[in-house]
Protein backbone atom coordinates (compact mmCIF):
# COMPACT_ATOMS: atom_id res chain seq x y z
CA UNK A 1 -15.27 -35.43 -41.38
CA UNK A 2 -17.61 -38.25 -38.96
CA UNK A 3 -15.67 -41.43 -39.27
CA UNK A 4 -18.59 -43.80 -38.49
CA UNK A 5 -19.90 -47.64 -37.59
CA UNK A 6 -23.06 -48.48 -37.19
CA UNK A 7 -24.24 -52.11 -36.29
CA UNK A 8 -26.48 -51.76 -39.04
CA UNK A 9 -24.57 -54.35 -41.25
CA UNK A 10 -24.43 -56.82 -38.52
CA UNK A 11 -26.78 -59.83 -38.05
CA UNK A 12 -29.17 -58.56 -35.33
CA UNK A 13 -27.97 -61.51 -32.95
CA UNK A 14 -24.58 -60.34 -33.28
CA UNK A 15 -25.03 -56.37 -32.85
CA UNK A 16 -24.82 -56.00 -29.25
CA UNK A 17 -21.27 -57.79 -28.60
CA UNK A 18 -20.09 -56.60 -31.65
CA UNK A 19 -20.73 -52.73 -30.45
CA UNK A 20 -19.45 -53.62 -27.07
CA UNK A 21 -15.89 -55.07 -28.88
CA UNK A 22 -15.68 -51.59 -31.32
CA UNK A 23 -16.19 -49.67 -27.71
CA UNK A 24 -14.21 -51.27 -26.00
CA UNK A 25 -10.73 -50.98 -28.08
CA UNK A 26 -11.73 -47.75 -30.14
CA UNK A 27 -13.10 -45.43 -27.04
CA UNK A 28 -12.17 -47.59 -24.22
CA UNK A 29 -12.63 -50.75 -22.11
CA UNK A 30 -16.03 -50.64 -20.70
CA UNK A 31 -18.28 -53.36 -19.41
CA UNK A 32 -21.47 -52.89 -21.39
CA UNK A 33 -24.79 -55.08 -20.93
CA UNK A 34 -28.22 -54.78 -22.13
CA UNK A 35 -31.39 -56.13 -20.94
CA UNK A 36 -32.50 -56.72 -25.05
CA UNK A 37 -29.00 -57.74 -26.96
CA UNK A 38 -31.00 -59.36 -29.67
CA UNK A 39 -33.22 -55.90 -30.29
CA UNK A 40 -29.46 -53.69 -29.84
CA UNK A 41 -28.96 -51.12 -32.63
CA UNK A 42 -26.00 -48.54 -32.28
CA UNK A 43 -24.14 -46.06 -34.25
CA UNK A 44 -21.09 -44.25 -32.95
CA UNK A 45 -18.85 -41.77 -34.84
CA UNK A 46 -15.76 -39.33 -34.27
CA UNK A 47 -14.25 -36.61 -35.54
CA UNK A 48 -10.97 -34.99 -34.62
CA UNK A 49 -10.98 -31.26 -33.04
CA UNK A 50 -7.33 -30.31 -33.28
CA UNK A 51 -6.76 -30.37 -28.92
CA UNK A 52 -9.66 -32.93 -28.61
CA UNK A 53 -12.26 -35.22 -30.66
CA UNK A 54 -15.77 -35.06 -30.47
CA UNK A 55 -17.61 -37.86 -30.81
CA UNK A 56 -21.68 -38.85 -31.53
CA UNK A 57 -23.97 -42.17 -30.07
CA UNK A 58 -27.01 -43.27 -31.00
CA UNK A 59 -27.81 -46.60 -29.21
CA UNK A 60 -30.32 -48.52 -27.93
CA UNK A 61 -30.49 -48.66 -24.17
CA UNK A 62 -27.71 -50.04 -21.90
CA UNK A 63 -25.29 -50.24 -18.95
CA UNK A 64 -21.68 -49.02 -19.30
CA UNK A 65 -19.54 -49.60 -16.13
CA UNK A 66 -15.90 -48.80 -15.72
CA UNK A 67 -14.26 -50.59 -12.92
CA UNK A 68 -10.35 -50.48 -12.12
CA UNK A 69 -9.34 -53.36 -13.55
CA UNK A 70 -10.93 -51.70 -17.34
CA UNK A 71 -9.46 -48.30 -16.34
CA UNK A 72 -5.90 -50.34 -15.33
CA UNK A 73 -6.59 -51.98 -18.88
CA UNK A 74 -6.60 -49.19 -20.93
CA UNK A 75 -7.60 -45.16 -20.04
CA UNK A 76 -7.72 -42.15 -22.55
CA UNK A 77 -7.12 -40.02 -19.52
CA UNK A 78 -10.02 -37.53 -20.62
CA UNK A 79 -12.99 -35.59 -19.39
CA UNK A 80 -15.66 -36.73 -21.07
CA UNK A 81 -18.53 -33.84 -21.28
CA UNK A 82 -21.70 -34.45 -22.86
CA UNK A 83 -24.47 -33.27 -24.29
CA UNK A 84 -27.55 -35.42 -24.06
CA UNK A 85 -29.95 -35.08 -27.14
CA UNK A 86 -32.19 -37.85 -26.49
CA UNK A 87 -33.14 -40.46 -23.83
CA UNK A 88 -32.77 -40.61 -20.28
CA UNK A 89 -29.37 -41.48 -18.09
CA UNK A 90 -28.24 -42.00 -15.01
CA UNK A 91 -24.70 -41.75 -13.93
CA UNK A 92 -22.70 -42.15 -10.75
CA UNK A 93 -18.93 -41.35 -10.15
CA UNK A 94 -16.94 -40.23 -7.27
CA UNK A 95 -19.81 -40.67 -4.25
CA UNK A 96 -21.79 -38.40 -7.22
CA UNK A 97 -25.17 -39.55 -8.74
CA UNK A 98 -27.41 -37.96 -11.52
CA UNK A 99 -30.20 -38.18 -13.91
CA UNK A 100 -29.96 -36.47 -16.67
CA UNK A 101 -32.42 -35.92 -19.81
CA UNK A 102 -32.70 -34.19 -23.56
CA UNK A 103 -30.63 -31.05 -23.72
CA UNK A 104 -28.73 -31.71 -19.95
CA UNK A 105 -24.90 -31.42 -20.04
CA UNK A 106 -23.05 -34.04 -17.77
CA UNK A 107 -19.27 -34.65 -16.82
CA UNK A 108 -17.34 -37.71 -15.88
CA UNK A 109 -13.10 -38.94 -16.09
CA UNK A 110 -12.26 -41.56 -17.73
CA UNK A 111 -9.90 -42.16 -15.28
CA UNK A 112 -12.16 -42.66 -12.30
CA UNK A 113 -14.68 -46.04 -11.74
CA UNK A 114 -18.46 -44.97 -12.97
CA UNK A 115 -21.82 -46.71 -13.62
CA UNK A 116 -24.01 -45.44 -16.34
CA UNK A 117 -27.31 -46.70 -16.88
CA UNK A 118 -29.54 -45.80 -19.99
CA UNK A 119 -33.18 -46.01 -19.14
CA UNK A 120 -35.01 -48.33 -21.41
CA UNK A 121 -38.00 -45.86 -20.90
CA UNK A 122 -36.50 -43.45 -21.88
CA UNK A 123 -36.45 -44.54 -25.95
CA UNK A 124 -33.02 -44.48 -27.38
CA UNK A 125 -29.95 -42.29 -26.44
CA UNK A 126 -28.15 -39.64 -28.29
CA UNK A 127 -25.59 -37.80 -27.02
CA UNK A 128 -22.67 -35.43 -28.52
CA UNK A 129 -19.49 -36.04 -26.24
CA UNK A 130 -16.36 -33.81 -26.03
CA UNK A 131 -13.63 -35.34 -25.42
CA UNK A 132 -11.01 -33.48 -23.50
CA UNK A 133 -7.63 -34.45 -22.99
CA UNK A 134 -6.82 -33.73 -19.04
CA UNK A 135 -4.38 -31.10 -19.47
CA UNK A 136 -6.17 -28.73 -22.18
CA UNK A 137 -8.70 -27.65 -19.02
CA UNK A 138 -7.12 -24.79 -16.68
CA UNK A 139 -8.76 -25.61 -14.01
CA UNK A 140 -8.05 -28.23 -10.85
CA UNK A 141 -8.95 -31.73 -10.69
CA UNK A 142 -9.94 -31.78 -7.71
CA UNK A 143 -12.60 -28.82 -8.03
CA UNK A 144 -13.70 -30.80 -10.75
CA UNK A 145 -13.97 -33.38 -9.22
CA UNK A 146 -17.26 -31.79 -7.43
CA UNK A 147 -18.74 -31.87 -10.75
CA UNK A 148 -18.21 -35.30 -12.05
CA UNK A 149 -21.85 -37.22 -12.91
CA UNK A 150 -23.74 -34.12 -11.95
CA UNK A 151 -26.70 -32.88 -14.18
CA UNK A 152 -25.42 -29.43 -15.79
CA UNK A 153 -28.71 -27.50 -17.08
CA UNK A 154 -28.30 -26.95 -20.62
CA UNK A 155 -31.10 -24.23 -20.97
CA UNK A 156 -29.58 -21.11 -19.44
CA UNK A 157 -26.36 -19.21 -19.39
CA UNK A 158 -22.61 -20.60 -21.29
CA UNK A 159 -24.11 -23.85 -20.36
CA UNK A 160 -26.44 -22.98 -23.01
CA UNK A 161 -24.43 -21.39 -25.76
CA UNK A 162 -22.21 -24.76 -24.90
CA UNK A 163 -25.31 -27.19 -25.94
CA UNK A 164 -26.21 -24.85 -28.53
CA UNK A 165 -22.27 -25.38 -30.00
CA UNK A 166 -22.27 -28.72 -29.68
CA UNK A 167 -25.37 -29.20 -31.27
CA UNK A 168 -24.63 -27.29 -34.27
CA UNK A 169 -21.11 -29.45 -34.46
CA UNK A 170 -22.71 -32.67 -34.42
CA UNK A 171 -24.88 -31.11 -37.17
CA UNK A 172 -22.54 -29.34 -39.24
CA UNK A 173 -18.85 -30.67 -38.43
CA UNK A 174 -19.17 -33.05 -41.76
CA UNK A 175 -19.38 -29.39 -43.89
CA UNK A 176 -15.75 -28.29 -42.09
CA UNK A 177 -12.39 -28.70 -43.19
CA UNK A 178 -9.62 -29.71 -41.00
CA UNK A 179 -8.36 -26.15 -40.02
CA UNK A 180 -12.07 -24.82 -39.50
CA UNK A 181 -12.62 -28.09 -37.27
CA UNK A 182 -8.96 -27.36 -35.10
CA UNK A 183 -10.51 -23.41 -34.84
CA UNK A 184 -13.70 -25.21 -33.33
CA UNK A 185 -11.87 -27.46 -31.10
CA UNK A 186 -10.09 -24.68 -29.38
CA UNK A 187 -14.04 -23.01 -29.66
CA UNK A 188 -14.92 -26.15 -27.21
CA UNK A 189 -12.26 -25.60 -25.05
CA UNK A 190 -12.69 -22.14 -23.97
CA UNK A 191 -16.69 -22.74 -24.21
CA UNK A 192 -16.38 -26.02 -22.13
CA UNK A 193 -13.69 -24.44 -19.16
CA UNK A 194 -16.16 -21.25 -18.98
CA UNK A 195 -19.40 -23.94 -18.25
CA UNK A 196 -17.63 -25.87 -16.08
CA UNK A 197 -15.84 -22.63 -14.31
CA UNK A 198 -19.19 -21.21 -13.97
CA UNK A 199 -20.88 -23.93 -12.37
CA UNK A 200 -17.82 -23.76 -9.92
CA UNK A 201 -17.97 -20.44 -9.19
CA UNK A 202 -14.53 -20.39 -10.14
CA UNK A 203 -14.32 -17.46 -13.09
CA UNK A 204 -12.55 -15.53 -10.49
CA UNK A 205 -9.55 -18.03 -10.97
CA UNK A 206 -9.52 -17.73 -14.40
CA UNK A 207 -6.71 -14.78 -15.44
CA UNK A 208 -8.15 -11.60 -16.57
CA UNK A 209 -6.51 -12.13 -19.94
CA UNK A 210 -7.86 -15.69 -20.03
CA UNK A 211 -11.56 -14.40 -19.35
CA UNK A 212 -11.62 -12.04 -21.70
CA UNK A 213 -10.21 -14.71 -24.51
CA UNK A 214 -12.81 -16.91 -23.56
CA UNK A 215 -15.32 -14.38 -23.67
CA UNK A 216 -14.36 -13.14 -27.11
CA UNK A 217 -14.34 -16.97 -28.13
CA UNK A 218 -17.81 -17.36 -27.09
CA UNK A 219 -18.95 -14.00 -29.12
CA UNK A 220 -17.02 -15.78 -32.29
CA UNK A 221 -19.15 -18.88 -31.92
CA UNK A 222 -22.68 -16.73 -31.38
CA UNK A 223 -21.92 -14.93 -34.44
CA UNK A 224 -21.05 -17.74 -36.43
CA UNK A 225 -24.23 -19.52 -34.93
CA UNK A 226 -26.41 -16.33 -35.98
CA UNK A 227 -24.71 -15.47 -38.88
CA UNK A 228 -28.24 -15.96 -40.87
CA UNK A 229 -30.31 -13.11 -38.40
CA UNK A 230 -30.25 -10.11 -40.07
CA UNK A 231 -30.33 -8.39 -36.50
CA UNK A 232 -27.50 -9.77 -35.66
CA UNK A 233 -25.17 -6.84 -35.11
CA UNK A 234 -22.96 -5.22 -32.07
CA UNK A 235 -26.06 -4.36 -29.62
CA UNK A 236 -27.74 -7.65 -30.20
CA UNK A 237 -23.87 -9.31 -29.27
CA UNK A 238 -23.41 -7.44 -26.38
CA UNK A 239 -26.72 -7.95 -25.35
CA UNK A 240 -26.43 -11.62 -25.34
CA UNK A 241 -23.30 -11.62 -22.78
CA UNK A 242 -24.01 -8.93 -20.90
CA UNK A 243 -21.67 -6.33 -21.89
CA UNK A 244 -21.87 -2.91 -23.16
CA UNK A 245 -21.29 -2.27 -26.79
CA UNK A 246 -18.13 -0.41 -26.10
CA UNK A 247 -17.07 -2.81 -24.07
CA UNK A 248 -17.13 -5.49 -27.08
CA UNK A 249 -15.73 -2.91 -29.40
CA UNK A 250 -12.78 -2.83 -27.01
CA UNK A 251 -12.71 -6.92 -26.99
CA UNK A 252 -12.03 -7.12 -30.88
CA UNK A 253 -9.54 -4.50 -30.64
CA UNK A 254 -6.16 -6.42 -32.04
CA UNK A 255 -8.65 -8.92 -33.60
CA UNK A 256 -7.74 -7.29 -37.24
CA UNK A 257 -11.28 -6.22 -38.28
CA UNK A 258 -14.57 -4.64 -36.07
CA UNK A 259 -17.28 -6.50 -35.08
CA UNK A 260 -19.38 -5.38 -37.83
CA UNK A 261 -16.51 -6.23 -40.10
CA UNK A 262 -16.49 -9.90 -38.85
CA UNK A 263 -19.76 -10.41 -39.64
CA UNK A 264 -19.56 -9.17 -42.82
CA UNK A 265 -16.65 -10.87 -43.92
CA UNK A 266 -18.33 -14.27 -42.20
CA UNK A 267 -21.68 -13.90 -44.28
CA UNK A 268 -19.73 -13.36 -47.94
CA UNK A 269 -17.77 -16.64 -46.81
CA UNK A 270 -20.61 -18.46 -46.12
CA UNK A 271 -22.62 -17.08 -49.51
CA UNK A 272 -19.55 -17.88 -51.47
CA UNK A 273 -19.16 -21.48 -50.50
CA UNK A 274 -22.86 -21.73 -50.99
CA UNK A 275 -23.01 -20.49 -54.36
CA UNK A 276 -20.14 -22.65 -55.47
CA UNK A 277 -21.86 -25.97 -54.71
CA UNK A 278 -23.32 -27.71 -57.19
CA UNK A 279 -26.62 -29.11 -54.92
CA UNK A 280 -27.66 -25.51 -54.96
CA UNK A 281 -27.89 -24.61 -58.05
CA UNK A 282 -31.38 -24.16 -58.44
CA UNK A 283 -31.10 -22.02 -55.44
CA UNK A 284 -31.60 -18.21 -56.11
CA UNK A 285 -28.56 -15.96 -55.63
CA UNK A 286 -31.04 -13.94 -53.08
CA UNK A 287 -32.54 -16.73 -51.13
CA UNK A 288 -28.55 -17.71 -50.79
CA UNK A 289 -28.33 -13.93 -49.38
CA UNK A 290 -30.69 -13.88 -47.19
CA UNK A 291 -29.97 -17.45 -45.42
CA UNK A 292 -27.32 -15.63 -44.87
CA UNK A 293 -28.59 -12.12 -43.07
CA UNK A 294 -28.16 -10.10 -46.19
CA UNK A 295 -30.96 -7.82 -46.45
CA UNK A 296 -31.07 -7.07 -50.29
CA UNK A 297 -30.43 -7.81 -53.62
CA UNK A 298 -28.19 -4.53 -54.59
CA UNK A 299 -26.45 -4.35 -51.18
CA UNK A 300 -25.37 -8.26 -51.31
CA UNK A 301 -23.94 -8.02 -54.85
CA UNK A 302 -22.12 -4.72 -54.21
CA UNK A 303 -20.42 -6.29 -50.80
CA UNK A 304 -19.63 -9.78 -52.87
CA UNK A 305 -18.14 -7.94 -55.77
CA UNK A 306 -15.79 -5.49 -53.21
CA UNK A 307 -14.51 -8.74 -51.77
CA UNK A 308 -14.05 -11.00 -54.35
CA UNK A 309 -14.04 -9.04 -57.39
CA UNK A 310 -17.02 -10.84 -59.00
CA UNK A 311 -20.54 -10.36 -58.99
CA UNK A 312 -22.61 -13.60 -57.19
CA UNK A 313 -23.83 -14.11 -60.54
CA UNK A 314 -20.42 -14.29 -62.49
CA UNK A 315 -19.22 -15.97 -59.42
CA UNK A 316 -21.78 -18.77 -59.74
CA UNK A 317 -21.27 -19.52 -63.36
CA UNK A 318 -17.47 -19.40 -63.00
CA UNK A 319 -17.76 -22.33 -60.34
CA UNK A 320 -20.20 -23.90 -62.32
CA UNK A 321 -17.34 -24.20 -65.15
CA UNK A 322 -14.91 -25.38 -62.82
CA UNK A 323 -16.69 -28.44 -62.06
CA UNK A 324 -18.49 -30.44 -59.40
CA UNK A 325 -16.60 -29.86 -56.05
CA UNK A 326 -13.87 -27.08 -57.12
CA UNK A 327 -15.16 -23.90 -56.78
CA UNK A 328 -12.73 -21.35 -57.09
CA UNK A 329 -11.20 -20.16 -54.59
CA UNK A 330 -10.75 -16.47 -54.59
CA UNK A 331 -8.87 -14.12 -51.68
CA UNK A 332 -10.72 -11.23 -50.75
């Protein structure tokens, strides 16, 4: 769950320093200024990943500098990687400068001096923000170093499937409880270390083992991202990562269930928590279905009866007893 503030219930002429105060001891010491304090509105919000936290800004524009003295002060001793949403920044670290814009990635350490500048032009920011703890990343500071405040296009390649991740978190983390958000933090590991290996031409560094885990971690979060495309299916997956369909047969080998099986089991989940909350009641069982990639009526009910024992119907009115928020929880 987003723990949030928002300067919303602050007196507008007190908005700006009170943002700059929650930054400064809850992310960490920063000098922040802005050419409009009196017009400032900001919301910021966290969540926490399991390895890392992942965290969400929507602000109007400003300057954030860390000098030594703030990093001396107080340092989280992360990699901060974002994803920018909206707005326009610039950011300099490390003799490194870029500009970055809606759906760009860009990296920086917390433990280095940087400038960032939010371009008033540029409307108000929003940006998604892993936040990686030094030592979960397996590869060198000092190659990363090379990337630090350097745009990182997020329309191509695991750069994209990256954005397209942390998108969906920032929209969807609030639905996840705390195991399902640790399974996505280690998710944003391997998807963050492949997009940053990548763009060091560096995958050859990574163990053999260790690109084939990342690689089957980045098939687990396209299926769960595509989980409503009833195309979605083994030649559509290997497709998308360039791999042949034996080839990602051989990938979920140990995994406990196929490919196909995955899926499956992935869609029912999904249907069943659907079908169990109360807001959707008025939903059809088949529209439910087929949000989900099932194709038909008779098919869906025969799979959701195999693995829970109970048609969707029954299923639905047995939740509906239970009460608001306590759907039953039934092992397939």
């Amino acid at each position: 769950m987003w723990s949030v503030v928002s300067s919303g219930g602050v007196p507008a002429g007190e908005r700006f320093d009170w943002y700059a105060d929650i930054i400064s001891r809850e992310v960490m010491p920063a000098a922040l200024s802005s050419e409009r304090p009196a017009d400032f509105q900001g919301e910021a919000a966290v969540v926490d990943l399991g390895p890392l936290r992942a965290s969400k800004f929507t602000l109007s524009p400003l300057r954030s500098r860390r000098t030594p003295a703030l990093i001396r002060r107080g340092d989280p001793e992360q990699y901060q990687l974002a994803l920018l949403r909206s707005g326009v920044t610039s950011m300099s670290q490390q003799r490194n400068a870029c500009t970055v814009g809606a759906g760009d990635l860009m990296l920086w350490d917390t433990s280095l001096p940087s400038d960032n500048t939010m371009h008033a032009d540029g409307g108000r920011v929003r940006a998604t923000i892993l936040m990686l703890p030094r030592d979960v990343l397996p590869l060198r500071p000092e190659r990363l170093e090379r990337l630090l405040a350097r745009r990182i296009p997020g329309d191509r390649g695991i750069a994209a499937i990256l954005a397209s991740f942390m998108a969906a978190l920032e929209d969807h983390a609030a639905e996840c409880e705390p195991e399902e958000l640790a399974r996505l933090g280690t998710v944003a590991v391997d998807l963050a270390t492949a997009c940053l290996a990548q763009h060091l031409d560096a995958e050859d560094r990574i163990p053999s083992e260790a690109r084939a885990e990342v690689l089957l971690r980045r098939i687990h979060a396209f299926i769960e991202h595509h989980l409503g495309d009833p195309e979605l299916g083994p030649p559509a997956i290997a497709a998308r990562h360039n791999i042949s369909v034996r080839g990602l047969h051989q990938l979920f080998r140990g995994q406990g269930e196929t490919v196909q099986a995955r899926i499956r089991r992935r869609r029912l989940e999904q249907c069943r928590t659907d079908l169990g909350r109360p807001e959707l009641a008025a939903h059809r069982v088949q529209s439910i279905a087929a949000r989900w990639g099932f194709g038909g009526p008779v098919a869906f009910s025969r799979a959701f009866r195999e693995a829970y024992g109970l048609t969707p119907t029954e299923y639905r009115a047995l939740s509906a007893g239970t009460g608001a928020g306590t759907a039953p929880r039934l092992v397939p």
